[in-house]
C-alpha atoms as a PDB file:
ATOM      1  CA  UNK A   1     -15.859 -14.389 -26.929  1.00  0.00           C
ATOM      2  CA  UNK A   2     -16.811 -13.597 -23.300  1.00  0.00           C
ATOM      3  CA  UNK A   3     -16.270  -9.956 -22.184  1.00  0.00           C
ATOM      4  CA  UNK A   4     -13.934 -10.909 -19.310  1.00  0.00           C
ATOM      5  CA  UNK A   5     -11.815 -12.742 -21.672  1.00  0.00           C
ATOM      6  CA  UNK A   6     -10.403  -9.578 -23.091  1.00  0.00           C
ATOM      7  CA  UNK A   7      -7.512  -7.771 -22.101  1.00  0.00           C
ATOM      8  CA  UNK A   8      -7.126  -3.902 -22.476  1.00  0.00           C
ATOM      9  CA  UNK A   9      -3.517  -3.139 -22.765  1.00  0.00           C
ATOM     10  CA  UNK A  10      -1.594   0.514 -23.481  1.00  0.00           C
ATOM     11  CA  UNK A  11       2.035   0.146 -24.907  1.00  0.00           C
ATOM     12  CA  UNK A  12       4.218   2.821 -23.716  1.00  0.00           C
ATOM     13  CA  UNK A  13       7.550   4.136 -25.876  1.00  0.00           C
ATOM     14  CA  UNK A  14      10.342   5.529 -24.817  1.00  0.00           C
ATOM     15  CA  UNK A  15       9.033   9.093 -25.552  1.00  0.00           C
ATOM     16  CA  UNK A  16       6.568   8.693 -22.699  1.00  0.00           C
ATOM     17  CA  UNK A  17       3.604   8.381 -25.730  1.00  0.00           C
ATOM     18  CA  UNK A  18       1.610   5.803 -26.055  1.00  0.00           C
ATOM     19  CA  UNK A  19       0.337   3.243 -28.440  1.00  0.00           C
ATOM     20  CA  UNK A  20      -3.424   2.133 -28.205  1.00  0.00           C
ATOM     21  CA  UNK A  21      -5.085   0.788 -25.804  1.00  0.00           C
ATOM     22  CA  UNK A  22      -6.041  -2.310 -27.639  1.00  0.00           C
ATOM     23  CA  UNK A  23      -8.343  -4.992 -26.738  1.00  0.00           C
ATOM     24  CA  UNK A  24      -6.825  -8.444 -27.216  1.00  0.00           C
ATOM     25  CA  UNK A  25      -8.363 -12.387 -26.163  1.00  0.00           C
ATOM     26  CA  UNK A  26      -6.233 -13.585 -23.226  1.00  0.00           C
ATOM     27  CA  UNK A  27      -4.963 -16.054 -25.763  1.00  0.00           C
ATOM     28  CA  UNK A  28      -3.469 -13.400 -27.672  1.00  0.00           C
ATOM     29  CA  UNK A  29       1.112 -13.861 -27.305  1.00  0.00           C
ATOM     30  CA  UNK A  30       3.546 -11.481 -26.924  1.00  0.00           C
ATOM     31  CA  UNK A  31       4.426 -12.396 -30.256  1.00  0.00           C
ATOM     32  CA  UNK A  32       1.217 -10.969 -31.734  1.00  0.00           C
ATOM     33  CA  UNK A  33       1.337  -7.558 -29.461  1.00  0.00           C
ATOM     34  CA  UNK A  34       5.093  -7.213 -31.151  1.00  0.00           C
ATOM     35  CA  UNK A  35       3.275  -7.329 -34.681  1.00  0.00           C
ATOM     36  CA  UNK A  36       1.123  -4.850 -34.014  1.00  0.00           C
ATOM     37  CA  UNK A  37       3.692  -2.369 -32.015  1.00  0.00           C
ATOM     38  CA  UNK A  38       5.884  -2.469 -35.284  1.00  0.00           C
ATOM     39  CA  UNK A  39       2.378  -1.890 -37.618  1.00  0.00           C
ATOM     40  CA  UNK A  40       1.290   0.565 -35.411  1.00  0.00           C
ATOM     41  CA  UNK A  41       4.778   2.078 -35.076  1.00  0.00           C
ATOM     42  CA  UNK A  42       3.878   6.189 -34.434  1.00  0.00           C
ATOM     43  CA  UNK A  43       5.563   8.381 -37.568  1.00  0.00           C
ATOM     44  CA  UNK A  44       7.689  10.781 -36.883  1.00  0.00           C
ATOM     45  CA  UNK A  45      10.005   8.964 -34.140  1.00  0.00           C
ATOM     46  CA  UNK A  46      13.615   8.685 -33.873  1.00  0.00           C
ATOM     47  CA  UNK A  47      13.936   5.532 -32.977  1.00  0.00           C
ATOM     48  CA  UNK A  48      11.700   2.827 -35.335  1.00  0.00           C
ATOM     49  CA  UNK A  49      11.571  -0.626 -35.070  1.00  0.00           C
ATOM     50  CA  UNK A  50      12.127  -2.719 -38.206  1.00  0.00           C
ATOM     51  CA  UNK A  51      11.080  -5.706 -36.947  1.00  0.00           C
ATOM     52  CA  UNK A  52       9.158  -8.167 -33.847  1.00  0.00           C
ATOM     53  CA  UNK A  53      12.826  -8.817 -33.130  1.00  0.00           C
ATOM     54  CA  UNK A  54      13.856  -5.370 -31.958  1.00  0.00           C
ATOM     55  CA  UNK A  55      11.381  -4.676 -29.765  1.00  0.00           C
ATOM     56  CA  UNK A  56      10.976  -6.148 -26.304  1.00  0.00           C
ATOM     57  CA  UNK A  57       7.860  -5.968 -24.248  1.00  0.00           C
ATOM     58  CA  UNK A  58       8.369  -5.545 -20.768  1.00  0.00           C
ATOM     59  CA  UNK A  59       5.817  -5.839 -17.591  1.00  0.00           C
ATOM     60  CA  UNK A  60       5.892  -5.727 -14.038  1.00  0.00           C
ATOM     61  CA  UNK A  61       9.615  -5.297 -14.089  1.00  0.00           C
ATOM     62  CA  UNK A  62       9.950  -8.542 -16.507  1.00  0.00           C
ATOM     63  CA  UNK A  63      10.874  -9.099 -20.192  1.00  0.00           C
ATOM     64  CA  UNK A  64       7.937 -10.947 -21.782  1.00  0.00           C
ATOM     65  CA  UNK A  65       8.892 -13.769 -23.952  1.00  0.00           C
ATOM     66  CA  UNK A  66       7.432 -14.307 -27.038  1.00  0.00           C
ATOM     67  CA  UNK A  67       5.350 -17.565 -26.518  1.00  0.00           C
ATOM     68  CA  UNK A  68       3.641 -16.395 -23.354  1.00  0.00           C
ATOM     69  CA  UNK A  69      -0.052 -15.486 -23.973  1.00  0.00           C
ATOM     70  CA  UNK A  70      -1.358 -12.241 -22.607  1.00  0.00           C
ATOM     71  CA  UNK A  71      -3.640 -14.234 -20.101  1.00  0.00           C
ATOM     72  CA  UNK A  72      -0.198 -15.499 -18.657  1.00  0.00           C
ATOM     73  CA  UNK A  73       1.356 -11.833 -18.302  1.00  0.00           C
ATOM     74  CA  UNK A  74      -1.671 -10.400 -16.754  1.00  0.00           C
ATOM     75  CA  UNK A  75      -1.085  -9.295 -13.147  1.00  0.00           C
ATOM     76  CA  UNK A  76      -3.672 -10.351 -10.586  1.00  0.00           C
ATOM     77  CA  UNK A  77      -3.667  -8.208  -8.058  1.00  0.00           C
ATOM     78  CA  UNK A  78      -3.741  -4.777  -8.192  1.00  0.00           C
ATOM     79  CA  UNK A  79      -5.638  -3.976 -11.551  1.00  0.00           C
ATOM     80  CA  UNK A  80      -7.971  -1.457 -11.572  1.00  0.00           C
ATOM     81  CA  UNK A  81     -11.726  -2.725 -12.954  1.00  0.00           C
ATOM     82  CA  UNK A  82     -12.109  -0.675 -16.669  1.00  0.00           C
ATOM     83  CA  UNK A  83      -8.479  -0.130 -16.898  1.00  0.00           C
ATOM     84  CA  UNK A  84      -5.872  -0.811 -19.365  1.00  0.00           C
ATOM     85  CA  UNK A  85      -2.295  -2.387 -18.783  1.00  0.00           C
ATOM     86  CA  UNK A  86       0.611  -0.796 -19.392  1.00  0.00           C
ATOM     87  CA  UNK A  87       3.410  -2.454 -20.843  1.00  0.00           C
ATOM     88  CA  UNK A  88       6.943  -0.770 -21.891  1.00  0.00           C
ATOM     89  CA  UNK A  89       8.026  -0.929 -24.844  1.00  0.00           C
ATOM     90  CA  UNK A  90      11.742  -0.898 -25.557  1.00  0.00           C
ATOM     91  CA  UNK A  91      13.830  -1.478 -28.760  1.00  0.00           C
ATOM     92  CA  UNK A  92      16.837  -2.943 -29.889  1.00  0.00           C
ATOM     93  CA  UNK A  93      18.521  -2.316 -33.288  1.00  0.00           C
ATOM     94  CA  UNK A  94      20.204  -6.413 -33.806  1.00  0.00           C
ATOM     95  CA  UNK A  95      23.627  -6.392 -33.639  1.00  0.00           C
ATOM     96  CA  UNK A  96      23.974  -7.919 -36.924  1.00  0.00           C
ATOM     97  CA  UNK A  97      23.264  -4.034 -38.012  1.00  0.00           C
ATOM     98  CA  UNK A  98      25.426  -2.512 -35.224  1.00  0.00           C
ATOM     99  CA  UNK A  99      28.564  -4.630 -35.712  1.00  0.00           C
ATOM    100  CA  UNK A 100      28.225  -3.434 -39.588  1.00  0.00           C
ATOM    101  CA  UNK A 101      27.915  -0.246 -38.871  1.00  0.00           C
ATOM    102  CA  UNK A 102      31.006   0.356 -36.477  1.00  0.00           C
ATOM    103  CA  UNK A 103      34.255   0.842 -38.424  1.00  0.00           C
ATOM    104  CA  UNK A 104      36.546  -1.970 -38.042  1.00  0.00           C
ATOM    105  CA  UNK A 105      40.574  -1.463 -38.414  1.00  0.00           C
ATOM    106  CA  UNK A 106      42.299  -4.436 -39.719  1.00  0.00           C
ATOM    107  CA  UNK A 107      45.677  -2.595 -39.968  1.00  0.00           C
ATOM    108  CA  UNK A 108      48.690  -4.268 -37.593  1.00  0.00           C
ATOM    109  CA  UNK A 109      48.662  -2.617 -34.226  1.00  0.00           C
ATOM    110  CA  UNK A 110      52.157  -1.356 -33.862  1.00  0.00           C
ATOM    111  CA  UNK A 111      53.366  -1.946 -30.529  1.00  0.00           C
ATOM    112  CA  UNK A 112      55.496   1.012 -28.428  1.00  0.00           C
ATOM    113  CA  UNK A 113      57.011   0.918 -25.885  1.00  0.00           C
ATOM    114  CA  UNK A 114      57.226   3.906 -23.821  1.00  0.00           C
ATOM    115  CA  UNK A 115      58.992   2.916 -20.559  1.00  0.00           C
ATOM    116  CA  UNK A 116      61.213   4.998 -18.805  1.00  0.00           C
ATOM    117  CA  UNK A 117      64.129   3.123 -16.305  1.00  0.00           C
ATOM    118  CA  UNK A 118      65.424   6.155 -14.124  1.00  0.00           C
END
């Protein structure tokens, strides 16, 4: 695989810490950077990932989608020879999990009116 095929990319949390840099083939999808955030998942954080479909990559302001390849992500201009990119990392508990989680009231509502005719 030629040298200049390879990316260098960083993967920064919400802490401010980072994950890597790792060297993947332009080739490489967002899908397969996901797997390795969650494998590579720091211990000892608050917030964890449980799986590719919590986390969301985001760079150069834009939410990556999963079947773009790294090649297409990459950022022309403005790249500095040697160095890595950075991509944000953000996650999402589903709301599958959320929605169970909230307490839902299934009593009546009682409805009172409190209006006052002077």
């Amino acid at each position: 695989m030629p040298e200049e095929d390879l990316v260098d990319i960083k993967f920064r949390i919400y802490d401010g810490s980072d994950i890597g840099p790792f060297r993947y083939s332009a080739t490489s999808t967002v899908d397969m950077l996901k797997q390795r955030i969650v494998s590579d998942w720091p211990k000892g954080k608050t917030i964890v990932p449980k799986s590719v479909n919590e986390v969301k990559l985001i760079s150069s302001g834009k939410i990556l989608e999963n079947n773009k390849t790294v090649g297409l992500c990459k950022v022309p201009f403005g790249e500095v020879p040697g160095g890595a990119i950075i991509m944000h990392v953000v996650v999402q508990p589903s709301l599958a999990k959320a929605k169970t989680e909230k307490k839902i009231d299934d009593s009546p509502r009682k409805t009172v009116c409190s209006c006052s005719i002077l």
